[in-house]
N, C-alpha and C. Protein backbone atom coordinates (compact mmCIF):
# COMPACT_ATOMS: atom_id res chain seq x y z
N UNK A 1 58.26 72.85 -23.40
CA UNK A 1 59.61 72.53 -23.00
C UNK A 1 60.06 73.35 -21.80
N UNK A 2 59.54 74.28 -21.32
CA UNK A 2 59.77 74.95 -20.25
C UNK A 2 59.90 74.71 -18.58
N UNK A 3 61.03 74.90 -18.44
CA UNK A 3 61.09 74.35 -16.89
C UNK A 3 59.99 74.61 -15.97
N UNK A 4 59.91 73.19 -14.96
CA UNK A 4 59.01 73.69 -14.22
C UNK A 4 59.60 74.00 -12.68
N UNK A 5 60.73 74.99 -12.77
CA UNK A 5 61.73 75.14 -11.50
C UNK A 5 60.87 76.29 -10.92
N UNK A 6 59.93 77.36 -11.29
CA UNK A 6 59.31 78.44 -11.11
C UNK A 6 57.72 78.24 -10.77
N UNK A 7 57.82 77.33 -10.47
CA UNK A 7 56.08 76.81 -10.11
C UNK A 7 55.45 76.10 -11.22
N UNK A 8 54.00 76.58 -11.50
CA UNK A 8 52.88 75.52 -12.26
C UNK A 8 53.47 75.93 -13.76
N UNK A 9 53.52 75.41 -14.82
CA UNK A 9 53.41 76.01 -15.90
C UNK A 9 52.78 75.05 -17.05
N UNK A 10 52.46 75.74 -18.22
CA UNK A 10 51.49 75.49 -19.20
C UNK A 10 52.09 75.40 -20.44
N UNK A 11 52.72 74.11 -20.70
CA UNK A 11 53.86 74.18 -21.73
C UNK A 11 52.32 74.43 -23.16
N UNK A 12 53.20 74.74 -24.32
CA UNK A 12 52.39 75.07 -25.78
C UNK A 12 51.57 74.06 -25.98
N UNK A 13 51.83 72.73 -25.88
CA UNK A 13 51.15 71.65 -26.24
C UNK A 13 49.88 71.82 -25.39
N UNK A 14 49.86 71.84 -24.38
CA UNK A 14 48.79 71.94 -22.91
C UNK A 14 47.94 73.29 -23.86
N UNK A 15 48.12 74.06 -23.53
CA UNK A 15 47.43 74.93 -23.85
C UNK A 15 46.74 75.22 -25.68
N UNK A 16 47.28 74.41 -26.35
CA UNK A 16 46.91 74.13 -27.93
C UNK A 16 45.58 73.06 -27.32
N UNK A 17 45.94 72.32 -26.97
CA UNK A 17 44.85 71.04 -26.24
C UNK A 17 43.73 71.78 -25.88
N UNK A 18 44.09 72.78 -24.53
CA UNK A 18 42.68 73.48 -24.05
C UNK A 18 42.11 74.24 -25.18
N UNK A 19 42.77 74.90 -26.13
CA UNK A 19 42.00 75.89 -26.62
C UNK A 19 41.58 75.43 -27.88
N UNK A 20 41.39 73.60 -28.38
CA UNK A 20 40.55 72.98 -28.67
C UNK A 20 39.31 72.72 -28.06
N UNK A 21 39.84 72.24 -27.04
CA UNK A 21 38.38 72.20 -25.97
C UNK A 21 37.34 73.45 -25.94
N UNK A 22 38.04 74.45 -26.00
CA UNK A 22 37.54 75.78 -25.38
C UNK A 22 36.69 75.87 -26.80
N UNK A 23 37.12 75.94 -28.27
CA UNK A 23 36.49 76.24 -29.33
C UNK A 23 35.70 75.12 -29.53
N UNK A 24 35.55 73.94 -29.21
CA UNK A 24 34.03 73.02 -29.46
C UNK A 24 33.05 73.71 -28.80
N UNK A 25 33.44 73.64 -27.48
CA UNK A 25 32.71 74.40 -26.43
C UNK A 25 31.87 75.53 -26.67
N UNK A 26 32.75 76.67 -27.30
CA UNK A 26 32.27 77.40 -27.96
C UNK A 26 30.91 77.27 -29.05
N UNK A 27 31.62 76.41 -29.98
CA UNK A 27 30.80 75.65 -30.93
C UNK A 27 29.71 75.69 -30.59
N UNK A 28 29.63 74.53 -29.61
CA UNK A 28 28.85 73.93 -29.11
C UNK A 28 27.20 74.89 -28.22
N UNK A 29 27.97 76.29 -27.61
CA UNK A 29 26.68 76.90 -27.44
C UNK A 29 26.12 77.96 -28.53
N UNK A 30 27.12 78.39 -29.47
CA UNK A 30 26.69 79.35 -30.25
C UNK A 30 25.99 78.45 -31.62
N UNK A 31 25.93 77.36 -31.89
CA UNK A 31 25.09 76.79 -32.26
C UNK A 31 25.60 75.81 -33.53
N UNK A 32 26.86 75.91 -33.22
CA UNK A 32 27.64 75.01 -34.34
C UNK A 32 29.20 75.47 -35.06
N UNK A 33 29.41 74.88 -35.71
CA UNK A 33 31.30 75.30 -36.32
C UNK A 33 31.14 76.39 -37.15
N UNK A 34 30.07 76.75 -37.91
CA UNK A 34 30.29 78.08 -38.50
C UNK A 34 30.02 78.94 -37.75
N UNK A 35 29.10 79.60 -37.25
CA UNK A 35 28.98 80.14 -36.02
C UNK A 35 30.21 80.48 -35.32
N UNK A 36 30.96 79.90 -34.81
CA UNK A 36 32.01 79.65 -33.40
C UNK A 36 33.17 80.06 -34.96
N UNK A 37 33.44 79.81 -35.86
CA UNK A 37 34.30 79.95 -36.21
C UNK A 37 34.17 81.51 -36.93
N UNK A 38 33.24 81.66 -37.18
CA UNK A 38 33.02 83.09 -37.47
C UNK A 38 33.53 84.04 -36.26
N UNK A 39 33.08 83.53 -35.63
CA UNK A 39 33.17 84.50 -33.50
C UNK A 39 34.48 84.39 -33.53
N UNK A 40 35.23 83.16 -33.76
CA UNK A 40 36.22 83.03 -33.36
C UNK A 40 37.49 83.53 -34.27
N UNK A 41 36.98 83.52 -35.63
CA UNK A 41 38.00 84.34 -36.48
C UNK A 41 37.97 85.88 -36.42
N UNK A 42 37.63 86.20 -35.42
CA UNK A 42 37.96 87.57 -35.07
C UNK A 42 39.09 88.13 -33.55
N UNK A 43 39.03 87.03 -33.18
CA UNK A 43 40.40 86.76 -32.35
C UNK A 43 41.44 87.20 -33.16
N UNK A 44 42.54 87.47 -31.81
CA UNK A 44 43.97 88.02 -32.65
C UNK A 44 44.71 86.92 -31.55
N UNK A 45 45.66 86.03 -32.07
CA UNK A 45 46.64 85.24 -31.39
C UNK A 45 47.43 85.53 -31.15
N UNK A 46 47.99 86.05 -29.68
CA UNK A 46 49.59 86.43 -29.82
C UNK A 46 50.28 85.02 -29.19
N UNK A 47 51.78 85.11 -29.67
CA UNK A 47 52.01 83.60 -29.26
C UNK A 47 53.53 83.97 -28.80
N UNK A 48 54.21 83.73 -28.06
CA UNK A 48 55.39 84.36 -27.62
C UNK A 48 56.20 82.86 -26.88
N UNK A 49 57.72 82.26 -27.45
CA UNK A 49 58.30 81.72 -27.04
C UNK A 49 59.64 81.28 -26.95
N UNK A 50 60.19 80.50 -26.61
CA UNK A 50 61.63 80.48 -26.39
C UNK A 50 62.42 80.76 -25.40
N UNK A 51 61.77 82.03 -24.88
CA UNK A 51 62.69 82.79 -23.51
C UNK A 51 63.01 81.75 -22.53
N UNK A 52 61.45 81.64 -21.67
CA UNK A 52 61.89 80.43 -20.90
C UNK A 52 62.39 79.23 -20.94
N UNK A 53 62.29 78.89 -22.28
CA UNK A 53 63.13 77.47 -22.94
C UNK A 53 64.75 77.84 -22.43
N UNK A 54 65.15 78.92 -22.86
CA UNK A 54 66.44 79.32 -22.73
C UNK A 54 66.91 79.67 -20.92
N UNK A 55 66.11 80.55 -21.07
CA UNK A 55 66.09 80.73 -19.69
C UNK A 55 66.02 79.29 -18.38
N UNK A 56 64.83 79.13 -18.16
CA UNK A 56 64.82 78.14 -17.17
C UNK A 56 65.24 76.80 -17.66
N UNK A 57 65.95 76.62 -19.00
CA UNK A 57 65.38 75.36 -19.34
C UNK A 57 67.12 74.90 -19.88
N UNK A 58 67.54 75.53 -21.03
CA UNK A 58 69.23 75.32 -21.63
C UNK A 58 69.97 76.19 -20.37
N UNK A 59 69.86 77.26 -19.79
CA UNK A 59 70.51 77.79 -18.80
C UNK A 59 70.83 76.95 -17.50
N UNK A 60 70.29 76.50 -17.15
CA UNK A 60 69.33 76.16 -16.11
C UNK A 60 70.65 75.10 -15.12
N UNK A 61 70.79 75.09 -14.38
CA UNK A 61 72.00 73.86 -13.71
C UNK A 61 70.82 72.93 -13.73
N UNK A 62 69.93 72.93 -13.18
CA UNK A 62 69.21 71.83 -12.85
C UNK A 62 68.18 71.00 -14.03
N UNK A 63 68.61 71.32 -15.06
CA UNK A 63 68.74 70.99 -16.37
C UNK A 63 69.87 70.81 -17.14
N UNK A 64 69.65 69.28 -18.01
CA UNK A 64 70.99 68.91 -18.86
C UNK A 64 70.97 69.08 -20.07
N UNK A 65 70.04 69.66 -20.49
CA UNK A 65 70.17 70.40 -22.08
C UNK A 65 71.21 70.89 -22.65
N UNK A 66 71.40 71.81 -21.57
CA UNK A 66 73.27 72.54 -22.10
C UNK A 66 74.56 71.10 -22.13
N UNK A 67 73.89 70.53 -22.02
CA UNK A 67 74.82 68.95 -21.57
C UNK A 67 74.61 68.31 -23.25
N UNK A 68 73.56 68.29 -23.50
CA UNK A 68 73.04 67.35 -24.51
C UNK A 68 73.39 68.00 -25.77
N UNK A 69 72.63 68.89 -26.04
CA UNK A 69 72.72 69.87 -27.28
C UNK A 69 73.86 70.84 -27.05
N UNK A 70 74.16 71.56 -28.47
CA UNK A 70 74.73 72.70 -28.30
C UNK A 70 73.62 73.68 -28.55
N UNK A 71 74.25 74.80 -28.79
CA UNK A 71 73.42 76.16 -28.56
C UNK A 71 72.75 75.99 -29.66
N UNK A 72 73.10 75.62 -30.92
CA UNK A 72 72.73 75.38 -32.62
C UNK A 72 71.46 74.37 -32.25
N UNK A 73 72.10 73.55 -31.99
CA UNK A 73 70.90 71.97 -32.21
C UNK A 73 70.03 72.53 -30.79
N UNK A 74 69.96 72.89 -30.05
CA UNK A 74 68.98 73.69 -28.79
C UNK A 74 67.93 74.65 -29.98
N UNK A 75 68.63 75.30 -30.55
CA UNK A 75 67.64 76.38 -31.83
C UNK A 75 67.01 75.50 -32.13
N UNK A 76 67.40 74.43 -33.02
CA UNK A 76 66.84 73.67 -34.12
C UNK A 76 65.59 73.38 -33.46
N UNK A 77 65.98 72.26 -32.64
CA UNK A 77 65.08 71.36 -31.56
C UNK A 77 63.64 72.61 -31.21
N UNK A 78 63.86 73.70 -30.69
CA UNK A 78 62.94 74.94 -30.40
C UNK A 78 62.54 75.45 -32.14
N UNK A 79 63.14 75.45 -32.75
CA UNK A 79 62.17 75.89 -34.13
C UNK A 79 60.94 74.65 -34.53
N UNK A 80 61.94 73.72 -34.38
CA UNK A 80 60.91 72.35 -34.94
C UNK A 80 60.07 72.44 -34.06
N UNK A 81 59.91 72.00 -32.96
CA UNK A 81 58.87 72.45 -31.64
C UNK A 81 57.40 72.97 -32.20
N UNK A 82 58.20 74.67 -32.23
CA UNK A 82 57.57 75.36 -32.41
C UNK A 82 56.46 75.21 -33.92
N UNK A 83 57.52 75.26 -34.70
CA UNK A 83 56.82 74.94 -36.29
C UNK A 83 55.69 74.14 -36.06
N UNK A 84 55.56 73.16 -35.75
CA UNK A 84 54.53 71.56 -35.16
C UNK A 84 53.25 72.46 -34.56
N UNK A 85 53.59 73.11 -33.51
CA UNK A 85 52.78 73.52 -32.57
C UNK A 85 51.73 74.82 -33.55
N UNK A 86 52.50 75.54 -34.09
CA UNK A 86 52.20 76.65 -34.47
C UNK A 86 51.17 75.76 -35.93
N UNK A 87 51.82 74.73 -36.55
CA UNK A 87 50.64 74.43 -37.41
C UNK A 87 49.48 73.56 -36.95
N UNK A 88 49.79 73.17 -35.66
CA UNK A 88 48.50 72.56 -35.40
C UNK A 88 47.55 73.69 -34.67
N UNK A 89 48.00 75.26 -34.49
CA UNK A 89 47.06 76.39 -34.24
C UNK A 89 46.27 76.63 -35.05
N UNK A 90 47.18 76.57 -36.59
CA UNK A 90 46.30 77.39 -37.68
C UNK A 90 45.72 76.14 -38.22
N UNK A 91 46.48 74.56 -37.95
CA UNK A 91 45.05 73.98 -38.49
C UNK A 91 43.73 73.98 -37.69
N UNK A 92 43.53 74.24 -36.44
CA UNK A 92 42.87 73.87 -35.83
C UNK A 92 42.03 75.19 -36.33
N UNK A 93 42.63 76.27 -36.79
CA UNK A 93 41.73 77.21 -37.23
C UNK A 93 41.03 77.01 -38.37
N UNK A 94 41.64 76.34 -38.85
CA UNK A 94 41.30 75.88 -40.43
C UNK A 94 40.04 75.01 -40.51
N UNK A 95 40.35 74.43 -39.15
CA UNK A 95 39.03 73.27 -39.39
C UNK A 95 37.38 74.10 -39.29
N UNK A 96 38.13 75.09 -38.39
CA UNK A 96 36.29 76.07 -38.31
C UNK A 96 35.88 76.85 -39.36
C-alpha cells in the first residue's frame, strides 16, 4: 500500500511473491523441500510496517485516503492487509 511518491518501491505482496521464488530456488539447488526448509528455518524474519502507509500514503496530499477512510477504518484496512500477508509468510513456511 505504500506510496510510490519517493521512487521504486516493493509493496509486501511483491516481495512475499519473490521470496517464494527465492525458496523453490533454493529448494531447488540444495536438493529438495526438506533440505531448503531445514536451511531455511533458521532464518529470522523481521517484518516492519505501516509507517510509510501513514506516512507517504494517508498523509500524503497527493493521496485520497485521508479523503476516503478515517483514521479508524485506515487502521482496520492496514491490520487486515497485514494479517493476509503475514499468514501467507508463515504459510509459505509451513509448506517447507
Amino acid at each position: 500500500m505504500t506510496a510510490s511518491l519517493l521512487g521504486q518501491r516493493y509493496t509486501m505482496d511483491l516481495q512475499l511473491y519473490n521470496h517464494k521464488i527465492i525458496a523453490s530456488r533454493i529448494a531447488k539447488e540444495l536438493g529438495g523441500a526438506d533440505v531448503a526448509s531445514k536451511y531455511l528455518g533458521q532464518c529470522i524474519y523481521a517484518v516492519e510496517m505501516g509507517y510509510n502507509d501513514y506516512l507517504n500514503n494517508y498523509n500524503s496530499e497527493g493521496y485520497n485516503s485521508s479523503k476516503i477512510y478515517t483514521p479508524e477504518q485506515f487502521a482496520q484496512l492496514l491490520v487486515q492487509t497485514y494479517e493476509t500477508q503475514l499468514e501467507r509468510l508463515y504459510g509459505e513456511e509451513q509448506e517447507r
